[in-house]
Protein backbone atom coordinates (compact mmCIF):
# COMPACT_ATOMS: atom_id res chain seq x y z
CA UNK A 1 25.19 -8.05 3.28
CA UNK A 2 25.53 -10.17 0.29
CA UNK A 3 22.21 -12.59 0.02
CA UNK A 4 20.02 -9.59 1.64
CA UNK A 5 18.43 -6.10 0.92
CA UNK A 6 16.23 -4.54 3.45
CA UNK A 7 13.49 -6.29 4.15
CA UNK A 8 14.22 -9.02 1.46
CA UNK A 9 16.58 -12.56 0.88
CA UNK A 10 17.50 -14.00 -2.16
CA UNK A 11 16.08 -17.39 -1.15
CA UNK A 12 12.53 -15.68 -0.95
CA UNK A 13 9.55 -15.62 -3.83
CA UNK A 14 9.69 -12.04 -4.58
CA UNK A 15 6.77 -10.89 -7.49
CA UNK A 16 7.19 -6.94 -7.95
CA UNK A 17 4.59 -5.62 -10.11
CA UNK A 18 3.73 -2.06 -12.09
CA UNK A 19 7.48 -1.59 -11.58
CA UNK A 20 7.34 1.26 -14.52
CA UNK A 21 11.40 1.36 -16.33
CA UNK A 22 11.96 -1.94 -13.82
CA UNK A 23 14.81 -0.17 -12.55
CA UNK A 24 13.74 -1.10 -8.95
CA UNK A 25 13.51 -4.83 -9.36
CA UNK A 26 16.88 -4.07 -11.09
CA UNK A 27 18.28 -2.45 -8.36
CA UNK A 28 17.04 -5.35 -5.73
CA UNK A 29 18.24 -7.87 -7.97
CA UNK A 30 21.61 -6.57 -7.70
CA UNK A 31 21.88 -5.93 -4.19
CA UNK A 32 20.83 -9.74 -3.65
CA UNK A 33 22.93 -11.35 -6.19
CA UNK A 34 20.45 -13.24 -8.30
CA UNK A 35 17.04 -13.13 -9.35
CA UNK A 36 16.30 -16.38 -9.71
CA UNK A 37 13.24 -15.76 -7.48
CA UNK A 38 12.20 -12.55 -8.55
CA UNK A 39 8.78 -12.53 -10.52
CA UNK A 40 8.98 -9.32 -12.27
CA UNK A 41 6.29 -7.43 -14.33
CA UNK A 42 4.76 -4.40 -15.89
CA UNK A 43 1.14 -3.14 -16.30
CA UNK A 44 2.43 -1.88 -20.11
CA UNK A 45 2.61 -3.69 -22.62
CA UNK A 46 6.42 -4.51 -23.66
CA UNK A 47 6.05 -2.40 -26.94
CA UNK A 48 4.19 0.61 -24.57
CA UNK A 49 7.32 -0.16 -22.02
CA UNK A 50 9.85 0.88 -24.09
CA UNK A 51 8.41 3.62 -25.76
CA UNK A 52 7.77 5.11 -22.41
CA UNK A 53 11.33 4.05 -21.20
CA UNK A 54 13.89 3.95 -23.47
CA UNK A 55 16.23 3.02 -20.75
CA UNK A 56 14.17 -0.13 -19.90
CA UNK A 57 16.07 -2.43 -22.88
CA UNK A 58 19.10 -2.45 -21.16
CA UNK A 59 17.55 -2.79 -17.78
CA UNK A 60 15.70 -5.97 -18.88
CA UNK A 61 18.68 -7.18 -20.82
CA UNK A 62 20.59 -7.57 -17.10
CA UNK A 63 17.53 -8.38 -15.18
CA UNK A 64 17.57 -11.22 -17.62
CA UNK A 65 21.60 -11.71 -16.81
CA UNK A 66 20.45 -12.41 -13.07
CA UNK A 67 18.00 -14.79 -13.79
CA UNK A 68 14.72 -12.56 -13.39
CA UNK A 69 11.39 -13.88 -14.71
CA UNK A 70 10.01 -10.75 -17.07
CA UNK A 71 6.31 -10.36 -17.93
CA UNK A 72 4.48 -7.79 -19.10
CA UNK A 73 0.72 -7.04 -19.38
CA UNK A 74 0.30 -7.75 -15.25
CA UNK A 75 -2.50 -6.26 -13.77
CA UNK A 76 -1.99 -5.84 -10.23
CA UNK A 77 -5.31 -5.95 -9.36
CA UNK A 78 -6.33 -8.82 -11.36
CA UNK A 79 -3.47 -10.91 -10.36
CA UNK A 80 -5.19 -14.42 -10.97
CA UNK A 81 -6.32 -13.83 -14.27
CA UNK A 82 -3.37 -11.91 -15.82
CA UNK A 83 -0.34 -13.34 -13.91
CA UNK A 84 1.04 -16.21 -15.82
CA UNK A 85 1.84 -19.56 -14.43
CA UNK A 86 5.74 -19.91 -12.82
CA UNK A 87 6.90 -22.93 -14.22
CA UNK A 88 6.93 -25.87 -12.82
CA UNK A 89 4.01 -24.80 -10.64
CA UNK A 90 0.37 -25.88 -11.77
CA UNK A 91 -1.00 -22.71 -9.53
CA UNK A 92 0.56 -19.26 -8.20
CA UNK A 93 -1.49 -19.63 -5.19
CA UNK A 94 0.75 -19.26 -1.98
CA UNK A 95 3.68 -18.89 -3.78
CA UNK A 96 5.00 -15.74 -2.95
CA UNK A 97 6.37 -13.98 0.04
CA UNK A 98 6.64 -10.91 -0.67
CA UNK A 99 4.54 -8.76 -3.74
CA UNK A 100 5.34 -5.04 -4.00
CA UNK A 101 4.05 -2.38 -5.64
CA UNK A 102 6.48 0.77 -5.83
CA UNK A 103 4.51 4.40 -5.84
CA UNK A 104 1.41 2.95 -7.61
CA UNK A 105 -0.49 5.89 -9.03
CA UNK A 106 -3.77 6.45 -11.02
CA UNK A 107 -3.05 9.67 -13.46
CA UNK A 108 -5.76 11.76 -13.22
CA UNK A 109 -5.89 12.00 -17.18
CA UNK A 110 -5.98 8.02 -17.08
CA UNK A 111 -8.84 6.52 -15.02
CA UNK A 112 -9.66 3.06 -16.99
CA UNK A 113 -11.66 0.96 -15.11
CA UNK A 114 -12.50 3.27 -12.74
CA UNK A 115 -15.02 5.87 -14.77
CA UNK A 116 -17.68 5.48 -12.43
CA UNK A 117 -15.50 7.53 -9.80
CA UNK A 118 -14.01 10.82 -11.11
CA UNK A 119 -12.81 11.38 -7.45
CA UNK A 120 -8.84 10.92 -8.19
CA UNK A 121 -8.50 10.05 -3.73
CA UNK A 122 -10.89 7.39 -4.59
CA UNK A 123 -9.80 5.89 -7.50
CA UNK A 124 -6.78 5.23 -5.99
CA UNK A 125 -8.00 4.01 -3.02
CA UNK A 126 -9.66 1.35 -4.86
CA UNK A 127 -6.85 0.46 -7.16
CA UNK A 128 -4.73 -0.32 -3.92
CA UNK A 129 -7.57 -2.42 -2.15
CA UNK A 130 -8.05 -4.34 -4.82
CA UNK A 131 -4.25 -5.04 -5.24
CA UNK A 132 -4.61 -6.12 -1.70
CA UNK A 133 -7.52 -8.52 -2.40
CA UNK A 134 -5.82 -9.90 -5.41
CA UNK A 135 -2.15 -10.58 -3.88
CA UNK A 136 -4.06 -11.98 -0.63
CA UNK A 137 -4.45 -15.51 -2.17
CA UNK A 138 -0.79 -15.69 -4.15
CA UNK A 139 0.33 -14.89 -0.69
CA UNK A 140 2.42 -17.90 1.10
CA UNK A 141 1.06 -18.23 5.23
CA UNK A 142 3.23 -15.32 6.51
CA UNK A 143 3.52 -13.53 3.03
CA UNK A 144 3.69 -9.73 3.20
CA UNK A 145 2.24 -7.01 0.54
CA UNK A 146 4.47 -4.06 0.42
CA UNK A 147 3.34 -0.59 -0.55
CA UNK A 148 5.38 2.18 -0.97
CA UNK A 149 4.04 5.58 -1.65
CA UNK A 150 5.06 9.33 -0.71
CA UNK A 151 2.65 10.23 2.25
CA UNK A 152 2.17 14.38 1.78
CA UNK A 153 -0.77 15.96 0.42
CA UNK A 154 -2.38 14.20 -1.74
CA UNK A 155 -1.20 10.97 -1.05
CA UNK A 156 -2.07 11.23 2.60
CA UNK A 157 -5.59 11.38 1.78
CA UNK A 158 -5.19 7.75 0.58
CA UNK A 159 -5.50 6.68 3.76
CA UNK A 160 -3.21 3.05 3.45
CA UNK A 161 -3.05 1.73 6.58
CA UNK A 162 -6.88 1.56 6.74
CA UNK A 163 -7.16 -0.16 3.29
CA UNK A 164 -7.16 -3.17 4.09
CA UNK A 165 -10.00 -3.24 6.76
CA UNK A 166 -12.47 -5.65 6.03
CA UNK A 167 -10.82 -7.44 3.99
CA UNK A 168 -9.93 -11.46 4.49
CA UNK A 169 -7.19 -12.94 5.41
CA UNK A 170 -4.81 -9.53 5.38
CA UNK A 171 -4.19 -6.84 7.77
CA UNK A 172 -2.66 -3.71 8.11
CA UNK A 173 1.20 -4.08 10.15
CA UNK A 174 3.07 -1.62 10.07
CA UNK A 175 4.75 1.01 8.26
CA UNK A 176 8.47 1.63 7.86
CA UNK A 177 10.75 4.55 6.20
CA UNK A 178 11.34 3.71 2.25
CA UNK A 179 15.18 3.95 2.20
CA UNK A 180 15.95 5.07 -1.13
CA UNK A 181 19.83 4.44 -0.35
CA UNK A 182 19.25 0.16 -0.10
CA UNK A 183 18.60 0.98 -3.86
CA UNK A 184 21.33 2.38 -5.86
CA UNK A 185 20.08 2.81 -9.35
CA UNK A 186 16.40 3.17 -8.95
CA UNK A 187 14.98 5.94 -11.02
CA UNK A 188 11.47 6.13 -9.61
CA UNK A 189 9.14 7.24 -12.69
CA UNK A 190 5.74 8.14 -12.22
CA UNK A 191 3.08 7.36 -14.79
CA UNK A 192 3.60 10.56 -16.77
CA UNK A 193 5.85 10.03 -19.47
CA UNK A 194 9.44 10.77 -18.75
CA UNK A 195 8.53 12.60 -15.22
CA UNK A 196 10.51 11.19 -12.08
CA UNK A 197 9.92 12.24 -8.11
CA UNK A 198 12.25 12.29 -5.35
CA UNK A 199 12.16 9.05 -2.69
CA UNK A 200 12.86 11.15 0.54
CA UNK A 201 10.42 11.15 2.93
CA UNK A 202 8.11 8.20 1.55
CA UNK A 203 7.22 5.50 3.29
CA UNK A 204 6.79 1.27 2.68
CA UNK A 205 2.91 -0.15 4.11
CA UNK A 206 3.45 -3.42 5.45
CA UNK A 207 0.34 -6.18 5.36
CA UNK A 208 0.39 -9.50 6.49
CA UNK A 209 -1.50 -12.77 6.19
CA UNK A 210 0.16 -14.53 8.79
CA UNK A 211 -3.18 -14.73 10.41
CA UNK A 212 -2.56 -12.03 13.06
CA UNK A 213 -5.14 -10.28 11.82
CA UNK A 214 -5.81 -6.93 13.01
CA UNK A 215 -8.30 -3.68 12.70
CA UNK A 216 -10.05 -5.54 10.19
CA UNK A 217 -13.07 -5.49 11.60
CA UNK A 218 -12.76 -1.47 12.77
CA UNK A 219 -14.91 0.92 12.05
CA UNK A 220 -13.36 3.61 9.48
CA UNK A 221 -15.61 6.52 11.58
CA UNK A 222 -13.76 5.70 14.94
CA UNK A 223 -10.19 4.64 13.65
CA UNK A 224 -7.71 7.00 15.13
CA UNK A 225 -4.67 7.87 12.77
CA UNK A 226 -1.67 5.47 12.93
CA UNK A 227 0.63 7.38 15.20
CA UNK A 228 -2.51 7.28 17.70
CA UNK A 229 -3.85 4.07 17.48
CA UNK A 230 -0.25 2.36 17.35
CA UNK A 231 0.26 4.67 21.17
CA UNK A 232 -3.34 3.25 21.92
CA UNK A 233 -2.48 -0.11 21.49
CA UNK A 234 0.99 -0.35 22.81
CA UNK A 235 -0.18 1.14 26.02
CA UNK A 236 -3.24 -1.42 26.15
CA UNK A 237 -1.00 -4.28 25.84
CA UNK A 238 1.28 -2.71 28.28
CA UNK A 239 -1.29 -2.78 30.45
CA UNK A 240 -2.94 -6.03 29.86
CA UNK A 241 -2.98 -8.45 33.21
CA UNK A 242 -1.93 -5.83 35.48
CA UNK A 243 -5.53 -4.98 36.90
CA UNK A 244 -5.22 -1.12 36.22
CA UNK A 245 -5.27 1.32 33.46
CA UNK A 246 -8.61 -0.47 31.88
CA UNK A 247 -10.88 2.18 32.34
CA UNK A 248 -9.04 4.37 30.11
CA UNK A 249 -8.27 1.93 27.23
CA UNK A 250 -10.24 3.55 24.73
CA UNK A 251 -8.96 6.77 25.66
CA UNK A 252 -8.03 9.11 22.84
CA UNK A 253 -4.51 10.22 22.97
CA UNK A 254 -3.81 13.60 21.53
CA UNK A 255 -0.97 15.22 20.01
CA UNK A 256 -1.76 18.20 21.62
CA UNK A 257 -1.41 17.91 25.26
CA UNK A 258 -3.82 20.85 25.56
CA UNK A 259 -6.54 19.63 22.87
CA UNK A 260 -10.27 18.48 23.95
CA UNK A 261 -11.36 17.40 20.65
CA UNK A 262 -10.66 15.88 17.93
CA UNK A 263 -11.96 15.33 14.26
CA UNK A 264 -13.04 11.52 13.58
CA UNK A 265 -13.18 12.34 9.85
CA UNK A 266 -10.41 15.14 9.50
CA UNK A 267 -8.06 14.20 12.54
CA UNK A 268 -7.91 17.72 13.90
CA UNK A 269 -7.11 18.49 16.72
CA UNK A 270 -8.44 21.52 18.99
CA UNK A 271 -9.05 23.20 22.28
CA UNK A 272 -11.72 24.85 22.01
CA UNK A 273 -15.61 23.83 21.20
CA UNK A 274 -15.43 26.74 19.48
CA UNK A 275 -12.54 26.16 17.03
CA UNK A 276 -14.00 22.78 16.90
CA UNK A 277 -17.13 23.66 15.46
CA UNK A 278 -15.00 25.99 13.47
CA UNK A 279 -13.53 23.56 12.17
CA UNK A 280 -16.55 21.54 11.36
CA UNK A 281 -17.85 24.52 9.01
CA UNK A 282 -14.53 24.71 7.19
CA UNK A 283 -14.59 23.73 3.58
CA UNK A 284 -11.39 21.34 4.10
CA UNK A 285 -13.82 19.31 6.34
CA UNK A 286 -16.93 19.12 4.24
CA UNK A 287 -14.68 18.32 1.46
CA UNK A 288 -12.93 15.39 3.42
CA UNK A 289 -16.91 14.40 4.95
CA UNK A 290 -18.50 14.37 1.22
CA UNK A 291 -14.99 11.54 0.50
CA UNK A 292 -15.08 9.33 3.64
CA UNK A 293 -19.18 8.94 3.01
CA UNK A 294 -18.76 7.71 -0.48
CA UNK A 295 -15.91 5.77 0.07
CA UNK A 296 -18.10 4.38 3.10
CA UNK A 297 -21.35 3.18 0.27
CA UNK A 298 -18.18 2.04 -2.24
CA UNK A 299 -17.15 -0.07 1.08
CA UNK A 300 -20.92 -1.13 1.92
CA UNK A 301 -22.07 -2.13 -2.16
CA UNK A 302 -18.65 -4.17 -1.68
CA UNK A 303 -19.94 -6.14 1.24
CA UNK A 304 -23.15 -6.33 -0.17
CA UNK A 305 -21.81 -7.92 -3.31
CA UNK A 306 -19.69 -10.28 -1.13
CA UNK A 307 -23.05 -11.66 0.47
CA UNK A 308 -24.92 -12.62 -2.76
């Protein structure tokens, strides 16, 4: 439909940044006929850009045709300082309704501003909150923050829905298939030179700051995964005013039809308290326990910043 990709219009503020070659805000800017509201940008510099991506001249050249906005040197996580002005605004703030940022990555070779944690799960973590916090206020009322990202191992261990908890003013929504066929043209590139990935099978995080805030203020120990807690939920609002069902609200809904317990840090499921304690010894779980405690004290020295 001509006007309309996906999720996204050609009459809405669109800023895309870390877009690598910019062949996806190409590819969008086709599909919707203009870009005259596209805001599009790259963490590289425009000289780094197109020695990474020699392709990425003649994609600018016709992101230009449509009417794009092109800056470079955007720092996704430091939005209010690096983001230029969009003429004739006098502030960015609640301008946008949608920012995205396609398959961010941290290279493990390339951790700048994140030395202090040589964990690679928790670098990125962090990079991805604090795109969250820095998009929240460029955000218009019912603006949305897109994140797309393959979801296998490693990337699972990111943990996205759950990123924005505790944070203001954002939340967590949903998340949706990344249809890779709404975007004819899109060479995904990671942040290795040259090197490109497959889009099957990834996936787009939706967060709002329409002030529906939810799971902001949950606890990261006793979050379930998504595909439980969504089940959790629905059934709780299901059953909402009908006088029944309360008791087992908080109920723990397993895949596993058999299963008695589960894993609060790991998500595993078993039947046994034997292959649960099993399972508590394994090295998989101590691994993923040593992770969710020090992302827990990056979460807390956060807060405790927050307060001075």
């Amino acid at each position: 439909e001509g006007g309309r990709c996906g999720l996204y219009s050609v009459h809405d503020h669109i800023l895309i940044v870390g877009d690598g070659n910019f062949s996806f805000s190409l590819s969008l800017a086709t599909q919707l006929g203009s870009a005259a509201n596209m805001y599009c940008t790259s963490y590289d510099s425009e000289k780094d850009l197109h020695e990474k991506y020699p392709e990425a001249k003649e994609i600018l050249e016709k992101l230009t045709a449509l009417g794009a906005t092109i800056r470079h040197c955007v720092d996704a996580t430091n939005l209010s300082d690096t983001l230029p002005l969009i003429p004739p605004n006098t502030s960015n703030l609640n301008y946008f309704d949608f920012i995205i940022f396609q398959f961010p990555l941290i290279h493990p070779m390339d951790k700048q501003g994140f030395e202090k944690q040589p964990d690679i799960v928790i670098c990125n973590r962090m990079l991805l909150r604090k795109f969250l916090r820095s998009s929240t206020p460029l955000l218009s009322e019912r603006g949305q923050a897109h994140i797309s990202s393959k979801t296998l191992h490693p990337y699972k261990a990111w943990e996205i829905d759950r990123l924005a908890i505790g944070l203001p003013s954002i939340a967590f929504k949903s998340v949706i298939d990344f249809d890779a066929d709404l975007f004819p043209g899109y060479l995904s590139r990671n942040v290795a030179r040259g090197a490109s990935f497959p889009l099957k099978g990834c996936k787009t995080f939706i967060f709002d700051c329409s002030g529906q805030v939810e799971n902001n203020s949950s606890s990261s120990e006793t979050m379930e995964p998504p595909s439980k807690r969504q089940k959790v939920e629905t059934e709780e609002k299901e059953g909402e005013g009908e006088g029944e069902g309360k008791e087992e609200e908080n109920e723990i809904k397993y895949k596993d039809p058999k299963a008695k317990f589960i894993c609060t840090i790991c998500y595993k499921e078993t039947r046994t308290e034997k292959d649960f304690a099993l399972h508590n010894g394994s090295k998989a779980h101590k691994k993923k326990k040593i992770l969710e405690e020090k992302w827990s004290r990056i979460l807390e020295e956060e807060k405790e910043k927050e307060n001075k």
